[in-house]
C-alpha atoms as a PDB file:
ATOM      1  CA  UNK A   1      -8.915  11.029   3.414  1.00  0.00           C
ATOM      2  CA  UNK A   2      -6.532   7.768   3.120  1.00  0.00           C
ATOM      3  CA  UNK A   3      -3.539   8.970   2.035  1.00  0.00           C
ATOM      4  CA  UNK A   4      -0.117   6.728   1.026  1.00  0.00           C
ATOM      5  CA  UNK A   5       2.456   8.548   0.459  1.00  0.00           C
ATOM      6  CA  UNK A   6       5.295   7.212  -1.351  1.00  0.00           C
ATOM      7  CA  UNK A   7       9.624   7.648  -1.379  1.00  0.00           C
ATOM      8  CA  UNK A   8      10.537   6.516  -4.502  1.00  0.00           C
ATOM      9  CA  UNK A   9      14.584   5.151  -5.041  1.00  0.00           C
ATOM     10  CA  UNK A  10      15.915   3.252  -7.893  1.00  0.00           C
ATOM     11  CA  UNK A  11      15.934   0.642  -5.702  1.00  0.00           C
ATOM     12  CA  UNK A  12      13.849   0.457  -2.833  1.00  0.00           C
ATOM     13  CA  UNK A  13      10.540   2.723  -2.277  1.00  0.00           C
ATOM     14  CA  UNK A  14       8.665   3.092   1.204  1.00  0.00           C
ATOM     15  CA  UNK A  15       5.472   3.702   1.774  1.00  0.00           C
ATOM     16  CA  UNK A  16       3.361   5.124   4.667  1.00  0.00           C
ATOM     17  CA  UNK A  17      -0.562   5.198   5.120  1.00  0.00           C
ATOM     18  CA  UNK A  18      -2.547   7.495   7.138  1.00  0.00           C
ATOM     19  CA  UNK A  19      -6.031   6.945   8.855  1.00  0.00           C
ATOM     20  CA  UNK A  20      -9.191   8.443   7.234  1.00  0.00           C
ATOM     21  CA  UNK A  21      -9.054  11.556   9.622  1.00  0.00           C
ATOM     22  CA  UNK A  22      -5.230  12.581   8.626  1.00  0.00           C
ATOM     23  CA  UNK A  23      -4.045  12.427  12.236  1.00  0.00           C
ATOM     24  CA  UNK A  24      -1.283   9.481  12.356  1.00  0.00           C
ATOM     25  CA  UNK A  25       1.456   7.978   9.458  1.00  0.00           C
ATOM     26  CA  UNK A  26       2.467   4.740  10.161  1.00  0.00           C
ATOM     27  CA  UNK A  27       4.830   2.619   7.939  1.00  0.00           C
ATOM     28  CA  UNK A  28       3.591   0.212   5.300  1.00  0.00           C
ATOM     29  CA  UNK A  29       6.405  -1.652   3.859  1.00  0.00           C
ATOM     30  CA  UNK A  30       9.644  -0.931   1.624  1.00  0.00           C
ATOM     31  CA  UNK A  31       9.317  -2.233  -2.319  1.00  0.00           C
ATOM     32  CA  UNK A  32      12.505  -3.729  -3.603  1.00  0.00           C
ATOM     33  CA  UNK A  33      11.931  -3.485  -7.173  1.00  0.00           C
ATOM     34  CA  UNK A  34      13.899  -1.486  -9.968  1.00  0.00           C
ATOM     35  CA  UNK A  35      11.276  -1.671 -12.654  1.00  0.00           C
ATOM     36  CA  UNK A  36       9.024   1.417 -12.835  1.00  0.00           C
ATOM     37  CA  UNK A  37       6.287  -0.586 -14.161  1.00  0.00           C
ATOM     38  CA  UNK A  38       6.437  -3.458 -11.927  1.00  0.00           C
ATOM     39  CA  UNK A  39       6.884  -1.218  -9.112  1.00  0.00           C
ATOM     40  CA  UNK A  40       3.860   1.107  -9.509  1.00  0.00           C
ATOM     41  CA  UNK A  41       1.610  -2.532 -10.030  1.00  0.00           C
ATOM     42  CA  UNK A  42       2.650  -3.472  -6.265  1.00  0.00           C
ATOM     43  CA  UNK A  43       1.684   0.280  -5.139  1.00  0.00           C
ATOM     44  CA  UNK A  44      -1.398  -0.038  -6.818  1.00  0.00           C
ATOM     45  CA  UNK A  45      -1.861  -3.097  -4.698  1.00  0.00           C
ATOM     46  CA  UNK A  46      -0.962  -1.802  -1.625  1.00  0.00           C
ATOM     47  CA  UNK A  47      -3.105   1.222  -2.089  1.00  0.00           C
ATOM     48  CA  UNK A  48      -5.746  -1.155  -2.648  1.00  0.00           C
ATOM     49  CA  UNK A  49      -4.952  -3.298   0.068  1.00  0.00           C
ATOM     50  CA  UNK A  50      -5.332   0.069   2.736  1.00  0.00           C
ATOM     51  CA  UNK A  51      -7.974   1.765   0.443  1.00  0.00           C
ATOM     52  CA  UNK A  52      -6.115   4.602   0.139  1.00  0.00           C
ATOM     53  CA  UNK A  53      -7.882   7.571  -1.777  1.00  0.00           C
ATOM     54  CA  UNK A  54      -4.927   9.723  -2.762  1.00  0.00           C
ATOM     55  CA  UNK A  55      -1.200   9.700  -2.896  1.00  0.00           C
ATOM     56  CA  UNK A  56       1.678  12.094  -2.139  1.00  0.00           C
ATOM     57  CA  UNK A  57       4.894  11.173  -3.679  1.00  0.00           C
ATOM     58  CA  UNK A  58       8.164  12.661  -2.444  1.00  0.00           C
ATOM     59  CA  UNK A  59      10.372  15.366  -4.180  1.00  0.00           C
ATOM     60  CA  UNK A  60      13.961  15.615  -3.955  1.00  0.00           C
ATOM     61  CA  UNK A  61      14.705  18.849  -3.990  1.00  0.00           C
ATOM     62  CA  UNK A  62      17.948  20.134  -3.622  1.00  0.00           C
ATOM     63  CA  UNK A  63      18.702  22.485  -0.476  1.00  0.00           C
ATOM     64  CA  UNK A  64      18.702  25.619  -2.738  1.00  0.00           C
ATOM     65  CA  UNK A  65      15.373  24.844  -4.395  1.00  0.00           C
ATOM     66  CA  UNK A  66      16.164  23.568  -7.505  1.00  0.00           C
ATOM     67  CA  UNK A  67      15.406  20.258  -9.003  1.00  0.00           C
ATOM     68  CA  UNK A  68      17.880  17.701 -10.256  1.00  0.00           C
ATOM     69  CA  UNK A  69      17.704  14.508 -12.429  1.00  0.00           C
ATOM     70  CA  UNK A  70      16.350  12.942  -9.595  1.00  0.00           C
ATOM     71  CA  UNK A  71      13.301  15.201  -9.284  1.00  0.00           C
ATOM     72  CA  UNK A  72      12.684  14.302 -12.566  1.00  0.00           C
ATOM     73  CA  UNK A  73      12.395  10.999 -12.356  1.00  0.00           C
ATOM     74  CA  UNK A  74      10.118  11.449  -9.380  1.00  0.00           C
ATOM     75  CA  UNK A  75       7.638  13.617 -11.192  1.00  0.00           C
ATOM     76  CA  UNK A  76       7.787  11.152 -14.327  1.00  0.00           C
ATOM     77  CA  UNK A  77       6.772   8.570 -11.380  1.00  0.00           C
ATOM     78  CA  UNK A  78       3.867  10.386  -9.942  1.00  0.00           C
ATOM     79  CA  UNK A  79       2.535  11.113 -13.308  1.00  0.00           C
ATOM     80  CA  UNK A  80       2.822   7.693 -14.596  1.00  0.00           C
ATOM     81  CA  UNK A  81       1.663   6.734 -11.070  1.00  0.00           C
ATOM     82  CA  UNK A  82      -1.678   9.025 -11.810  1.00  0.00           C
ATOM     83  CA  UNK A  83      -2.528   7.675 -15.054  1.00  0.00           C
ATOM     84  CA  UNK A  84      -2.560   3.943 -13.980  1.00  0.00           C
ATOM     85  CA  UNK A  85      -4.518   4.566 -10.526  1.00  0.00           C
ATOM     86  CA  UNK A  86      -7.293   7.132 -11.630  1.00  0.00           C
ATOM     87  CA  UNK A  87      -6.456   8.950  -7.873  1.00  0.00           C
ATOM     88  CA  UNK A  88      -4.784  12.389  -7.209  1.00  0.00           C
ATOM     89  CA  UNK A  89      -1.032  12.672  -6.972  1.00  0.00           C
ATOM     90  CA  UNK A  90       0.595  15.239  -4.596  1.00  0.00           C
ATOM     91  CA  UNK A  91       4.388  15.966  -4.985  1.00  0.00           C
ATOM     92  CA  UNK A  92       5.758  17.380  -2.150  1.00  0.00           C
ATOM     93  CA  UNK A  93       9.052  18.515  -1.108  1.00  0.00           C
ATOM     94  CA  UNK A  94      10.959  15.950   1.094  1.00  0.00           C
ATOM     95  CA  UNK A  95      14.230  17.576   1.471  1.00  0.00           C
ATOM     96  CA  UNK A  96      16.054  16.298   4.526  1.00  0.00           C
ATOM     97  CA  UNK A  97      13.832  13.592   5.180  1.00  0.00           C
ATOM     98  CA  UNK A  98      15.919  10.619   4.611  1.00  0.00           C
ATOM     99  CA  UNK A  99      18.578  12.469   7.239  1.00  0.00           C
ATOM    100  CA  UNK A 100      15.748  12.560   9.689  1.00  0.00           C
ATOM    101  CA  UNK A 101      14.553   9.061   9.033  1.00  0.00           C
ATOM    102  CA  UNK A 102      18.598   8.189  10.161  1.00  0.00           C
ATOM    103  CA  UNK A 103      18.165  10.026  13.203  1.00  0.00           C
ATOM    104  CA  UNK A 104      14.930   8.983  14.286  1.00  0.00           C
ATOM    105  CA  UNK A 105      17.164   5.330  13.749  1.00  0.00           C
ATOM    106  CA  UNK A 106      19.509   6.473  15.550  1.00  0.00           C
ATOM    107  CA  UNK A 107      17.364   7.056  18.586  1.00  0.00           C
ATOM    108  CA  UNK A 108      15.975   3.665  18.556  1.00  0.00           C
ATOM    109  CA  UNK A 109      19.276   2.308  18.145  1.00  0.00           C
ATOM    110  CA  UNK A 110      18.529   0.276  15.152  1.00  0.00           C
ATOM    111  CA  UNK A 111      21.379  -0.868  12.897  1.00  0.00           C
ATOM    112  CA  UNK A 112      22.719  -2.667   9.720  1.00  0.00           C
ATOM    113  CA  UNK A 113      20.350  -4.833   7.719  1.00  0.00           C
ATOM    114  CA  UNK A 114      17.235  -4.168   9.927  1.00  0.00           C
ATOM    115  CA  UNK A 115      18.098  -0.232   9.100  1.00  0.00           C
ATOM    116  CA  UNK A 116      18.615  -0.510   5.716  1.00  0.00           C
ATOM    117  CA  UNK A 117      15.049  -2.433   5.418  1.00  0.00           C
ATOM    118  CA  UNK A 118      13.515   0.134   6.939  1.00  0.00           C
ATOM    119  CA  UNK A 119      14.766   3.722   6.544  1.00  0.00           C
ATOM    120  CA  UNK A 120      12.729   4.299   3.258  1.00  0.00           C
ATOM    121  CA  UNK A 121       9.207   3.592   4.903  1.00  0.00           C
ATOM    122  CA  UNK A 122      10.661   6.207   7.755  1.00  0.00           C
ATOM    123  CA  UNK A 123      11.133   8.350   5.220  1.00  0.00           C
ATOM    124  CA  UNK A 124       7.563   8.135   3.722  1.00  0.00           C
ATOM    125  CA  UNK A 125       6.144   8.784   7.404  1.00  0.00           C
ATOM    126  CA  UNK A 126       8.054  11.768   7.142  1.00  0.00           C
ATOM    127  CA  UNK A 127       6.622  13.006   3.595  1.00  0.00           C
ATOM    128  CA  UNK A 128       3.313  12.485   5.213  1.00  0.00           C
ATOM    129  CA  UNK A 129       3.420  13.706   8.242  1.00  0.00           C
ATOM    130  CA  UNK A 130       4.538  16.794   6.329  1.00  0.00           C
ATOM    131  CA  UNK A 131       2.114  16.635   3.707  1.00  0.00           C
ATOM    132  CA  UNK A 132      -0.531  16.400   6.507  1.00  0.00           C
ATOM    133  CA  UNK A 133       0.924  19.194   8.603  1.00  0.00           C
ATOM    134  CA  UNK A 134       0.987  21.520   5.407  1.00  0.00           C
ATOM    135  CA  UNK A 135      -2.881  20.740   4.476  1.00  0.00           C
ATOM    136  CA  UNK A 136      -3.791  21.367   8.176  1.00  0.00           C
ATOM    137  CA  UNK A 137      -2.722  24.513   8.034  1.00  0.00           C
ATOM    138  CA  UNK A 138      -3.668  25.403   4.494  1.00  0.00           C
ATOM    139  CA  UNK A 139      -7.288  24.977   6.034  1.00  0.00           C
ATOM    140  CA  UNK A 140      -7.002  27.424   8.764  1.00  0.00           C
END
């Protein structure tokens, strides 16, 4: 199944796509946009775009567990997200994944501006790869 998976900020959101077979997340693109509603419309179009059949939005946990405001807003999203597409939403935890996505940065040496533009969709490989990993071995 296509899947785009999707780490939502207040300011910019990254997406990532997988192939039909759920082997490999690549990076789609990072949304600047602040308005929900606007936002979601240019999601919808991207999920058209890569015919994506699902999505799994990611949740901020905190390290304990719990869920804070911004969990919130993230499950608002994916509900809101769900009743404009028709498809299946998938929260799933994405704790740590933006301090990953900085690593994986650092590796690769890549910096400033180019960095900024592009940790978010790192991010949303992460979530998926996750996601991925998790229904892999769910099935077994």
């Amino acid at each position: 199944m296509i899947l785009l998976s999707v780490d939502y900020g207040d300011v910019r959101t990254g997406l990532a796509v997988c192939d039909k077979n759920e082997i490999l997340a690549s990076p789609v693109c990072v949304i600047k946009d602040s308005e929900r509603d606007s936002l979601i419309g240019r999601i919808l179009a991207v999920a058209e775009e890569r015919r994506a059949e699902a999505f799994v939005v990611g949740l901020p946990k905190n390290m304990d567990g719990t869920e804070g405001f911004r969990a919130q807003a993230c499950r608002e999203f994916a509900r809101e997200l769900a009743c404009r597409s028709g498809k299946e939403v998938s929260l799933y935890d994405e704790r740590l994944t933006t301090v990953c996505a900085h690593q994986a940065l650092n590796m690769t040496d890549t910096r400033g501006k180019k960095r900024k533009a592009i940790v978010d969709a790192v991010s949303a490989v992460m979530i998926l790869e996750d996601y991925m990993a998790h229904r892999r071995s769910a099935a077994k």
